[in-house]
N, C-alpha and C. Protein backbone atom coordinates (compact mmCIF):
# COMPACT_ATOMS: atom_id res chain seq x y z
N UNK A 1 -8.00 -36.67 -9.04
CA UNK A 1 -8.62 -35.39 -9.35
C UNK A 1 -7.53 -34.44 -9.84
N UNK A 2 -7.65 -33.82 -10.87
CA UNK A 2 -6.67 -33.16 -11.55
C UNK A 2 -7.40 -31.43 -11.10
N UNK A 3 -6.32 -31.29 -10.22
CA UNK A 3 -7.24 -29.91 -9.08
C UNK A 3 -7.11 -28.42 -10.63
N UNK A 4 -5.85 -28.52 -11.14
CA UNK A 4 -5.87 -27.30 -11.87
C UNK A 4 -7.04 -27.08 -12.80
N UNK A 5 -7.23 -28.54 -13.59
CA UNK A 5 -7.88 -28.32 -14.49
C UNK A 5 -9.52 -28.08 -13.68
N UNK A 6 -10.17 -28.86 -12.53
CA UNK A 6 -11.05 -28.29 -12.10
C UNK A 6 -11.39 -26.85 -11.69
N UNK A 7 -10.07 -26.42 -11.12
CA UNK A 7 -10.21 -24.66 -11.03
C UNK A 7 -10.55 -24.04 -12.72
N UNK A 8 -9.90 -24.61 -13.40
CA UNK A 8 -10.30 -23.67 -14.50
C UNK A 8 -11.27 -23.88 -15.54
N UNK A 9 -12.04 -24.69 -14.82
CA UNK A 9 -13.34 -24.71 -15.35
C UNK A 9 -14.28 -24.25 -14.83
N UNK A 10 -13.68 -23.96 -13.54
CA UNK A 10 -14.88 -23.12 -12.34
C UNK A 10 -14.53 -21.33 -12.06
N UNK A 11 -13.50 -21.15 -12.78
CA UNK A 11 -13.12 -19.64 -12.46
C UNK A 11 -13.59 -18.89 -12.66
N UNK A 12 -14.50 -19.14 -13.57
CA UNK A 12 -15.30 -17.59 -13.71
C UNK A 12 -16.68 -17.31 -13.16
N UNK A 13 -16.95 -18.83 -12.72
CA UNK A 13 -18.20 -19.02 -11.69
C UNK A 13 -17.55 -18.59 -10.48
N UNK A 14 -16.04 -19.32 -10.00
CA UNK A 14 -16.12 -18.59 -8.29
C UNK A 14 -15.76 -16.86 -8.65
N UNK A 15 -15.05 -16.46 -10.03
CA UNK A 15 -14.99 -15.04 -9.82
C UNK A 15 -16.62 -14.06 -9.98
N UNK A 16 -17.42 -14.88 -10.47
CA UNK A 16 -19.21 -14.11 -10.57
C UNK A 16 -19.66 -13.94 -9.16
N UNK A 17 -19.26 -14.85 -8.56
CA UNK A 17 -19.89 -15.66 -7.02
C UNK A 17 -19.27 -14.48 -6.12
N UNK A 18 -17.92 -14.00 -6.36
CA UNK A 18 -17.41 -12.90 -5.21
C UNK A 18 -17.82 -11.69 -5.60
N UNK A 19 -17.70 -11.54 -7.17
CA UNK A 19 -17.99 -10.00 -7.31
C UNK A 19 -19.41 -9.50 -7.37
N UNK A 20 -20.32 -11.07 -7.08
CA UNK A 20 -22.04 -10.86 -7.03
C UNK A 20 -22.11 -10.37 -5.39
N UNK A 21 -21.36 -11.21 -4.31
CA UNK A 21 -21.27 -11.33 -3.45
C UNK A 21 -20.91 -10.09 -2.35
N UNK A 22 -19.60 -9.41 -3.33
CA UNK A 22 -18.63 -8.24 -2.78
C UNK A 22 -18.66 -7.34 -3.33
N UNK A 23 -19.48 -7.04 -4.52
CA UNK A 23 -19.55 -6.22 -5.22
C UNK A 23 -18.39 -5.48 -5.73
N UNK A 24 -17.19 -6.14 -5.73
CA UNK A 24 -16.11 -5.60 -6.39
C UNK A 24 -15.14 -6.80 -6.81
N UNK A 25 -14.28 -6.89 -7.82
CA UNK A 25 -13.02 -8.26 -8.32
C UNK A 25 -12.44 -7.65 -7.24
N UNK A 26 -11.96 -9.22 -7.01
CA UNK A 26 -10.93 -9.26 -5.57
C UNK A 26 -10.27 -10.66 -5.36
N UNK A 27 -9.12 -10.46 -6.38
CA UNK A 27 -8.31 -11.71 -6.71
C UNK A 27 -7.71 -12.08 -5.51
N UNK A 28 -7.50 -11.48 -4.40
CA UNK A 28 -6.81 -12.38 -3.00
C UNK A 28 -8.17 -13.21 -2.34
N UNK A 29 -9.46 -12.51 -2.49
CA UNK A 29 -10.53 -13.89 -1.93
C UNK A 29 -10.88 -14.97 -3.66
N UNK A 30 -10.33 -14.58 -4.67
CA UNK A 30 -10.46 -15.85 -5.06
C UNK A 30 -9.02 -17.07 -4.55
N UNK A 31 -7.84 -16.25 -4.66
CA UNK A 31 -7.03 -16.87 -4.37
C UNK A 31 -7.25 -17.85 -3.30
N UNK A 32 -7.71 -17.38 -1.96
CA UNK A 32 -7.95 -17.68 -0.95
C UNK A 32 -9.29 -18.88 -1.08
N UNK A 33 -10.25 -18.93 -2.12
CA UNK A 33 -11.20 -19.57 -2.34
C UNK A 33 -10.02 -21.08 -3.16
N UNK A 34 -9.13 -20.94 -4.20
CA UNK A 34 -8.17 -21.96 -4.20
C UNK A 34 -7.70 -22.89 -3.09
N UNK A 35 -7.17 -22.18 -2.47
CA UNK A 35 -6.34 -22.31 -1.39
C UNK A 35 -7.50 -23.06 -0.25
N UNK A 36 -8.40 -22.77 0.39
CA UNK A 36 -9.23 -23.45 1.12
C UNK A 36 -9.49 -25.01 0.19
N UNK A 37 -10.24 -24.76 -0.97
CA UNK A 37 -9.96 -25.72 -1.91
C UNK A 37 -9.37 -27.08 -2.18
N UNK A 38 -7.88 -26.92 -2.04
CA UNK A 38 -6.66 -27.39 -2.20
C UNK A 38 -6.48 -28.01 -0.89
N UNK A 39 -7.01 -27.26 0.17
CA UNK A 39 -6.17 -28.08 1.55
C UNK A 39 -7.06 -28.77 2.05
N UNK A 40 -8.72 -28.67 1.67
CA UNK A 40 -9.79 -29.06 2.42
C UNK A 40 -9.97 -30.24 0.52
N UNK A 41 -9.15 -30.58 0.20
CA UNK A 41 -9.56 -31.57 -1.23
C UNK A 41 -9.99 -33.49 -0.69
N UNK A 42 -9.48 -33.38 0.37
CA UNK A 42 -9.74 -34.94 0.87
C UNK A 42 -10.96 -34.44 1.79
N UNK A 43 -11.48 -33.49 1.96
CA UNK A 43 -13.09 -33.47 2.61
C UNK A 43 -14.17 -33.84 1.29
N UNK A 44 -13.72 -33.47 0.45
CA UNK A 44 -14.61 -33.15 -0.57
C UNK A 44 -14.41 -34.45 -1.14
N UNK A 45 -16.40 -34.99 -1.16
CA UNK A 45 -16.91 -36.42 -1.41
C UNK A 45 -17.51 -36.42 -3.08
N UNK A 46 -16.75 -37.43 -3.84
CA UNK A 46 -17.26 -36.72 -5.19
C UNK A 46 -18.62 -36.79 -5.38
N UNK A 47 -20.03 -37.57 -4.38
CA UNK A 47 -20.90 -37.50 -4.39
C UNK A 47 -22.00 -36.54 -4.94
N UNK A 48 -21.29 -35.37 -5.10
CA UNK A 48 -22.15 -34.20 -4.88
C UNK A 48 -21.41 -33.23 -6.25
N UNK A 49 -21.61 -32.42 -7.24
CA UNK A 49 -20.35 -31.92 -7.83
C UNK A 49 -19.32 -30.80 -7.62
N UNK A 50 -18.76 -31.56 -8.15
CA UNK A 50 -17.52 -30.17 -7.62
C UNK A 50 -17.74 -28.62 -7.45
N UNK A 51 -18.73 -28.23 -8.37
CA UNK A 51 -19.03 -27.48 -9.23
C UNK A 51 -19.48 -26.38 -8.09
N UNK A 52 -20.18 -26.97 -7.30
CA UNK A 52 -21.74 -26.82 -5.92
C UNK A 52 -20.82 -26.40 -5.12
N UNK A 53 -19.45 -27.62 -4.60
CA UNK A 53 -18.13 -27.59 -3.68
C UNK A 53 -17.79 -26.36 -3.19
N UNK A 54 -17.21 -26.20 -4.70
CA UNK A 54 -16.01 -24.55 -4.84
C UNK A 54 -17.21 -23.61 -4.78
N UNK A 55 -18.29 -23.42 -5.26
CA UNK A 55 -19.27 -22.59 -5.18
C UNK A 55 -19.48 -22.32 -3.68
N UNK A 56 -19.93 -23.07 -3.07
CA UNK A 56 -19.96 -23.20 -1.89
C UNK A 56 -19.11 -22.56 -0.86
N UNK A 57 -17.68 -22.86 -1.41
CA UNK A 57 -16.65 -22.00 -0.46
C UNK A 57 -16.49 -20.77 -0.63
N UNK A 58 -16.66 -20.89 -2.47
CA UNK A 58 -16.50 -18.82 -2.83
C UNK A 58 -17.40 -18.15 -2.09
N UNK A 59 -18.99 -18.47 -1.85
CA UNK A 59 -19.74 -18.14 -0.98
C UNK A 59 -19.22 -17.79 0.12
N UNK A 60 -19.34 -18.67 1.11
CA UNK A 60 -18.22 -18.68 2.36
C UNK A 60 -17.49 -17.44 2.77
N UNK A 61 -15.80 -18.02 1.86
CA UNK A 61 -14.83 -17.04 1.51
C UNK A 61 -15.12 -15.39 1.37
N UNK A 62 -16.42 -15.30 0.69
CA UNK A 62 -17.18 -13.65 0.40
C UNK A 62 -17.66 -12.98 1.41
N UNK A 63 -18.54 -13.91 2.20
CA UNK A 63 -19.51 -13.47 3.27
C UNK A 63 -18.41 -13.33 4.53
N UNK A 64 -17.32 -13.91 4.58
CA UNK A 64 -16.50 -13.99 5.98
C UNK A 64 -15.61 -12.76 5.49
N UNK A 65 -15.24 -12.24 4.18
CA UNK A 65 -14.96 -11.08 3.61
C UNK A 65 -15.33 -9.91 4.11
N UNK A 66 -16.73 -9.95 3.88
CA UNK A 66 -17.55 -8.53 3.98
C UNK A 66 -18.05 -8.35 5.38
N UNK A 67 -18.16 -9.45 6.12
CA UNK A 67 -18.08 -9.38 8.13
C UNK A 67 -17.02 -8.54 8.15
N UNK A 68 -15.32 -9.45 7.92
CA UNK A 68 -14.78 -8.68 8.46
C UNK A 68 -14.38 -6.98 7.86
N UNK A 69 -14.69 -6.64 6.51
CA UNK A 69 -14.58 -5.63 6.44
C UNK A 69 -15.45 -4.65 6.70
N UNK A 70 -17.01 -4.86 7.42
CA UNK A 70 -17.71 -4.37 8.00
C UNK A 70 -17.36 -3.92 9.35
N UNK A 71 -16.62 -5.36 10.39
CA UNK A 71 -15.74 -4.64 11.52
C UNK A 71 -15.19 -3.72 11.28
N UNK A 72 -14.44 -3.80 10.69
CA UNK A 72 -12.73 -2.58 10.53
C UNK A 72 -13.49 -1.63 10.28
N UNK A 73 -14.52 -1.05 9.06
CA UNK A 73 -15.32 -0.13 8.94
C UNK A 73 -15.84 0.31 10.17
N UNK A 74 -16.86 -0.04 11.65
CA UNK A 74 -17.03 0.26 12.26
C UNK A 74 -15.86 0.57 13.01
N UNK A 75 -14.96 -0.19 13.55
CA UNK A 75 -13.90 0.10 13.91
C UNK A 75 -12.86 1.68 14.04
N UNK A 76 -12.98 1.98 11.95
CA UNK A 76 -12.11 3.34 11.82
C UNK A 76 -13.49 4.52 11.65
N UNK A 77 -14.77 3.84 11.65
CA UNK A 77 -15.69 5.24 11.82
C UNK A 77 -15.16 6.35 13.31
N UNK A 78 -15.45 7.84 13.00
CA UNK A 78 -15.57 8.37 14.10
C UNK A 78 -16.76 9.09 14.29
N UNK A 79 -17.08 10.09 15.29
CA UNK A 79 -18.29 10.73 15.10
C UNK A 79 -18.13 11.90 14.30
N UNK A 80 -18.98 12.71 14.12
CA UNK A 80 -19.47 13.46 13.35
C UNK A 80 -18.20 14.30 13.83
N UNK A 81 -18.22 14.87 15.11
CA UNK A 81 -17.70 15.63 15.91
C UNK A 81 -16.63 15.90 15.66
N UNK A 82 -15.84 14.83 15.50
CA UNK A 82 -14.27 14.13 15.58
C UNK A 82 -13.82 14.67 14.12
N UNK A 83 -14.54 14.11 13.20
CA UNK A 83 -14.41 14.46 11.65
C UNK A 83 -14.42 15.83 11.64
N UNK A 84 -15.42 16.71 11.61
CA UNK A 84 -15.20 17.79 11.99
C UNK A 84 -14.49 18.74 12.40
N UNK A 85 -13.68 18.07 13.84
CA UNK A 85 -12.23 18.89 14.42
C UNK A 85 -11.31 18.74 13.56
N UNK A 86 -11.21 17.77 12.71
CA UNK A 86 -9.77 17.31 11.98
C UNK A 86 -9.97 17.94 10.79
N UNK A 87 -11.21 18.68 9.84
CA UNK A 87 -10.80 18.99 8.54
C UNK A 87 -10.46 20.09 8.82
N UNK A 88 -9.40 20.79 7.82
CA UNK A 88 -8.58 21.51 8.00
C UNK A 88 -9.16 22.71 7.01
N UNK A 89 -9.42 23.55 6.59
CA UNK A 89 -9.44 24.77 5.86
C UNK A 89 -8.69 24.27 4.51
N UNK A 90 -8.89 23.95 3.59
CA UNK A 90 -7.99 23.43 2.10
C UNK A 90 -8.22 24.78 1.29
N UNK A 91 -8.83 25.98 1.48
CA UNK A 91 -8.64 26.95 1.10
C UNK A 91 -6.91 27.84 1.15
N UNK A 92 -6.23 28.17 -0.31
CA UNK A 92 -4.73 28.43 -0.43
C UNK A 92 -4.83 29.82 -0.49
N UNK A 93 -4.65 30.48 0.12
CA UNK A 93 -4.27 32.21 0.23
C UNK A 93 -3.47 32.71 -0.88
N UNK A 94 -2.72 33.63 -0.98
CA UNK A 94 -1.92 34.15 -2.06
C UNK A 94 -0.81 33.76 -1.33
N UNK A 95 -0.78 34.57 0.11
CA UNK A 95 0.37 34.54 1.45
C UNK A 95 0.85 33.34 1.89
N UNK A 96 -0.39 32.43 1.49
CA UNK A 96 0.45 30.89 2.09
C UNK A 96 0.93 30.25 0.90
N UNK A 97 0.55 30.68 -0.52
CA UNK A 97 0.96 30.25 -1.22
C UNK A 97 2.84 30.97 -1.60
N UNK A 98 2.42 32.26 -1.16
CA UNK A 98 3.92 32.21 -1.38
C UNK A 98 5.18 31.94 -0.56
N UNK A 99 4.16 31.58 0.62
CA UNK A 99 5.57 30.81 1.70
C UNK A 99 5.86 29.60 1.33
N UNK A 100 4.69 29.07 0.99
CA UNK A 100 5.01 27.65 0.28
C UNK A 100 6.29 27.56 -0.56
N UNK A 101 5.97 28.34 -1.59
CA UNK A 101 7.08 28.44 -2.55
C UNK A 101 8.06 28.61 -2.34
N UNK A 102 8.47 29.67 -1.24
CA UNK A 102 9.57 30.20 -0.56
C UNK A 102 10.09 29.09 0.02
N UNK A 103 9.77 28.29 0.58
CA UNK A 103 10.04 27.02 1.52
C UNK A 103 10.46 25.76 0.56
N UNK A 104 9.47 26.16 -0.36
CA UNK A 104 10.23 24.87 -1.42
C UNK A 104 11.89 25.26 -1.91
N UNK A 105 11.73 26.24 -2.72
CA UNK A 105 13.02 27.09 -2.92
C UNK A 105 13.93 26.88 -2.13
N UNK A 106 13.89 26.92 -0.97
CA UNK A 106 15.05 26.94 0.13
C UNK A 106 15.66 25.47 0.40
N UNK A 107 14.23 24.58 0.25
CA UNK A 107 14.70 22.78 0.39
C UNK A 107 15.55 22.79 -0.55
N UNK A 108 15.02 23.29 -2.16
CA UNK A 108 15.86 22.68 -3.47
C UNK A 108 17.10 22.98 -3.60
N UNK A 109 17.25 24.09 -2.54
CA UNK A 109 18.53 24.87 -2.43
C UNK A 109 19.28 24.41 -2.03
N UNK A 110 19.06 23.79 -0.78
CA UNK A 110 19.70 23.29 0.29
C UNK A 110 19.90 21.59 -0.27
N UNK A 111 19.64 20.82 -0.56
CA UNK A 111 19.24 19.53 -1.50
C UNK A 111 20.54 20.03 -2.49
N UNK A 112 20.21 21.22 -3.64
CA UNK A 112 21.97 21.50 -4.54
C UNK A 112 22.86 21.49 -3.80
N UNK A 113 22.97 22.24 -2.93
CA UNK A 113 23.70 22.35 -1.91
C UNK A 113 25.13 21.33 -0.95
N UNK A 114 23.94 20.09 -1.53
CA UNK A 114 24.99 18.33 -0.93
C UNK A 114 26.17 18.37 -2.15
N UNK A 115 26.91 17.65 -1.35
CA UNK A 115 27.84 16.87 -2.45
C UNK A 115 27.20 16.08 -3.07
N UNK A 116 27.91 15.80 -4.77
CA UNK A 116 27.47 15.34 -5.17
C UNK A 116 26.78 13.77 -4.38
N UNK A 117 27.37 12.64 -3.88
CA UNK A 117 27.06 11.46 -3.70
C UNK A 117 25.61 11.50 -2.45
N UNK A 118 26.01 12.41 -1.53
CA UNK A 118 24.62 12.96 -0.27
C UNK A 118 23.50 12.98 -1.23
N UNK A 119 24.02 14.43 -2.62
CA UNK A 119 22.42 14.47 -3.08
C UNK A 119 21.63 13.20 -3.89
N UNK A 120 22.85 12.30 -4.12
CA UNK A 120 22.13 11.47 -5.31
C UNK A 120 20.93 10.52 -4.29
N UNK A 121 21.74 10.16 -3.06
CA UNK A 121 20.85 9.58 -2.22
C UNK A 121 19.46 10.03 -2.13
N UNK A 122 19.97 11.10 -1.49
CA UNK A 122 18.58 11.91 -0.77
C UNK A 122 17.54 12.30 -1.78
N UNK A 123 17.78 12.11 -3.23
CA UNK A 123 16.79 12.63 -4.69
C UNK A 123 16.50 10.80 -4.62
N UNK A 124 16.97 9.89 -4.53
CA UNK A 124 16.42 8.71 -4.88
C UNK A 124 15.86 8.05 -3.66
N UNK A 125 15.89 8.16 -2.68
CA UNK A 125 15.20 7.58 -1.73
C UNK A 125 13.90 8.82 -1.11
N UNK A 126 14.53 9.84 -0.64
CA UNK A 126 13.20 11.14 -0.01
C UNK A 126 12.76 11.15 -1.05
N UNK A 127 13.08 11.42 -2.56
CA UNK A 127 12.09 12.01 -3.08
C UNK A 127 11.70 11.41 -4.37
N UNK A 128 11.98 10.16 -4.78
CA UNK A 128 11.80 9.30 -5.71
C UNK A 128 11.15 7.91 -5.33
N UNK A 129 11.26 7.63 -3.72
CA UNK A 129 10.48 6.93 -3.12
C UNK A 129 11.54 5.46 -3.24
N UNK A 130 12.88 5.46 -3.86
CA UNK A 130 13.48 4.20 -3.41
C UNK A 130 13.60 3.80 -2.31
N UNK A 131 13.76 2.31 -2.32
CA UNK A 131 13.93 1.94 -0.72
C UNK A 131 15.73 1.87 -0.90
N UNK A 132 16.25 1.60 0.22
CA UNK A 132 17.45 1.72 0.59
C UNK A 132 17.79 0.74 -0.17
N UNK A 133 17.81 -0.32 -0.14
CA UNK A 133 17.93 -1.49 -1.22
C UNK A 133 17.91 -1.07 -2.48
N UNK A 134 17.25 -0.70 -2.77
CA UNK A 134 16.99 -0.64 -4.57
C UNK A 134 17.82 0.64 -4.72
N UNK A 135 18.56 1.66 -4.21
CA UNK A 135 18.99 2.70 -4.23
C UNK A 135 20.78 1.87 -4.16
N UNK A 136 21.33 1.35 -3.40
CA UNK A 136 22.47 0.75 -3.35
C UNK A 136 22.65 -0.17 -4.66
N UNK A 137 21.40 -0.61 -5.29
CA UNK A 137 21.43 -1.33 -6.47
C UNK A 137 21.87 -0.49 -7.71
N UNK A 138 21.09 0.69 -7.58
CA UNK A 138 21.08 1.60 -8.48
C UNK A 138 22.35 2.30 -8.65
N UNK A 139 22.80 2.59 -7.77
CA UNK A 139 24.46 3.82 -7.52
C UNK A 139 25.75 2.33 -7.36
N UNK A 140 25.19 1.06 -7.65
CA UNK A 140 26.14 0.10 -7.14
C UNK A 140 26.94 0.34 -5.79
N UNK A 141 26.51 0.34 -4.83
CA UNK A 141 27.29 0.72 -3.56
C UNK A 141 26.92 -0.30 -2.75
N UNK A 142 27.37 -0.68 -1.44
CA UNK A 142 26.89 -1.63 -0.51
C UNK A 142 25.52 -0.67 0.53
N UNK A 143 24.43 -1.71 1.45
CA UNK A 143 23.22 -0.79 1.45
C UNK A 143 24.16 -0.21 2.49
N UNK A 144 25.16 -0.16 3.11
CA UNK A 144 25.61 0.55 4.72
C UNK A 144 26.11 1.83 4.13
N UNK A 145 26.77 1.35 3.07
CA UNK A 145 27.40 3.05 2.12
C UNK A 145 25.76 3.76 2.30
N UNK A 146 25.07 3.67 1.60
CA UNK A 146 23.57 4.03 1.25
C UNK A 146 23.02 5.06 2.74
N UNK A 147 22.97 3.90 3.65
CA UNK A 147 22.72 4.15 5.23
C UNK A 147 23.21 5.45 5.28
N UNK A 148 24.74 5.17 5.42
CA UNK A 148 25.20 6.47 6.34
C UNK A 148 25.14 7.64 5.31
N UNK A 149 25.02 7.83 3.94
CA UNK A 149 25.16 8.92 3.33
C UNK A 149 24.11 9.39 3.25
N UNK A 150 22.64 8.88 4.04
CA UNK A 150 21.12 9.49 3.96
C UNK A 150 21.44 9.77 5.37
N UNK A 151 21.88 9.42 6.32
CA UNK A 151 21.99 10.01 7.57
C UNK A 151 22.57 11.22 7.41
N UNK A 152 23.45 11.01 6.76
CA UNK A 152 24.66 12.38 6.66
C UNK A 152 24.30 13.32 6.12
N UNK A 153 23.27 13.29 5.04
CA UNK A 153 22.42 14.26 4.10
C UNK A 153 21.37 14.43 5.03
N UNK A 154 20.99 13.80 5.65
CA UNK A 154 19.27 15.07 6.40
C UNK A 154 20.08 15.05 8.02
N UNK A 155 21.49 15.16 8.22
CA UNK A 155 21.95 15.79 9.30
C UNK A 155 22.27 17.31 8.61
N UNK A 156 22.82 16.96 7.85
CA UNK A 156 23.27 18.99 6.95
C UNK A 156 22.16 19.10 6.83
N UNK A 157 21.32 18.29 6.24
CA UNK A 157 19.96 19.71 5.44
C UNK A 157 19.33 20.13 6.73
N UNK A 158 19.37 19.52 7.78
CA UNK A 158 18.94 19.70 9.06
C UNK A 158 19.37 21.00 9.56
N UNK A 159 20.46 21.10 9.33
CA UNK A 159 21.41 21.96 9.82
C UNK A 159 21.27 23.40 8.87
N UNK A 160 21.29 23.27 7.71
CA UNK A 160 20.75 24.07 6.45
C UNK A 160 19.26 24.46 6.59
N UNK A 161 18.60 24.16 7.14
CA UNK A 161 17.00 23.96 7.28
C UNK A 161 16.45 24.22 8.32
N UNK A 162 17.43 24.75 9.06
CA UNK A 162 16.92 24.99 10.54
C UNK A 162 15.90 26.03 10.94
N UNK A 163 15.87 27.09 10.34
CA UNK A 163 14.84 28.38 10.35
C UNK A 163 13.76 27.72 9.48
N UNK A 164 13.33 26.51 9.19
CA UNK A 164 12.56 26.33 8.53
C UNK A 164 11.29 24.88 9.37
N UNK A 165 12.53 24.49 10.48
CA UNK A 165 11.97 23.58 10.88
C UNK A 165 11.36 24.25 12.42
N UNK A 166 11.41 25.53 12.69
CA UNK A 166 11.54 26.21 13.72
C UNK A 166 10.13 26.69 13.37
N UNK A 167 9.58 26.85 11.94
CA UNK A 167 8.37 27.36 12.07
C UNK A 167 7.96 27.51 11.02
């Protein structure tokens, strides 16, 4: 049985079968519809066609899908109540808008403020979203250089930032 070429004659039947099923494309349960496939291939009697097989599991694979994402759904529901206490007012004042600003101002300040090598860190990892890795890649440094010069940068801005973290 030449398994690839059977998947790709059936792919767009098991991808109809999940997104009829799940109502959305969701390439990790087809993947996962492969993969059952592939390891369960000496169950499968050519008696019957393949076709029915993989159909069969995408089925499966969908419905054991939407159980468990029906748990977790019940799971992260809360009550009415709960929802309620937690939304917050998203209405912006003039007054909060200009502390905002004021507060930004003072970070960007304090952020110029580093030596050069502190700020390059602290702009590519806080606020560019590198990970420590890809940031030591970037500045060519080893990741422990990386380490201690983000420690060392939000110990000053800490220190720089203090009337700010106070309230």
């Amino acid at each position: 049985m030449d398994f690839k070429e059977l998947i790709k004659k059936n792919q767009t039947n098991v991808k109809n079968i999940i997104k009829h099923i799940t109502k959305e494309e969701n390439e990790d349960l087809e993947q996962e519809v492969y993969v059952k496939a592939w390891k369960n291939a000496e169950r499968y009697k050519e008696q019957g066609s393949f076709k029915s097989w993989i159909n069969t599991i995408a089925k499966n694979v969908s419905k054991d899908y939407l159980k468990s994402a029906h748990k977790k759904q019940e799971q992260n529901s809360t009550s009415d109540e709960t929802v309620l206490n937690n939304v917050k007012d998203q209405k912006q004042t003039p007054e909060l808008k200009l502390v905002q600003n004021e507060r930004q101002q003072q970070i960007v300040k304090a952020i110029n403020s580093l030596k050069p090598k502190l700020k390059e860190v602290i702009i590519l990892c806080e606020i560019r979203g590198y990970t420590y890795e890809e940031c030591a890649q970037l500045i060519k440094c080893p990741l422990g250089t990386v380490k201690s010069r983000i420690y060392n940068a939000k110990k000053e801005l800490a220190e720089k930032l203090q009337n700010l973290m106070k309230g």
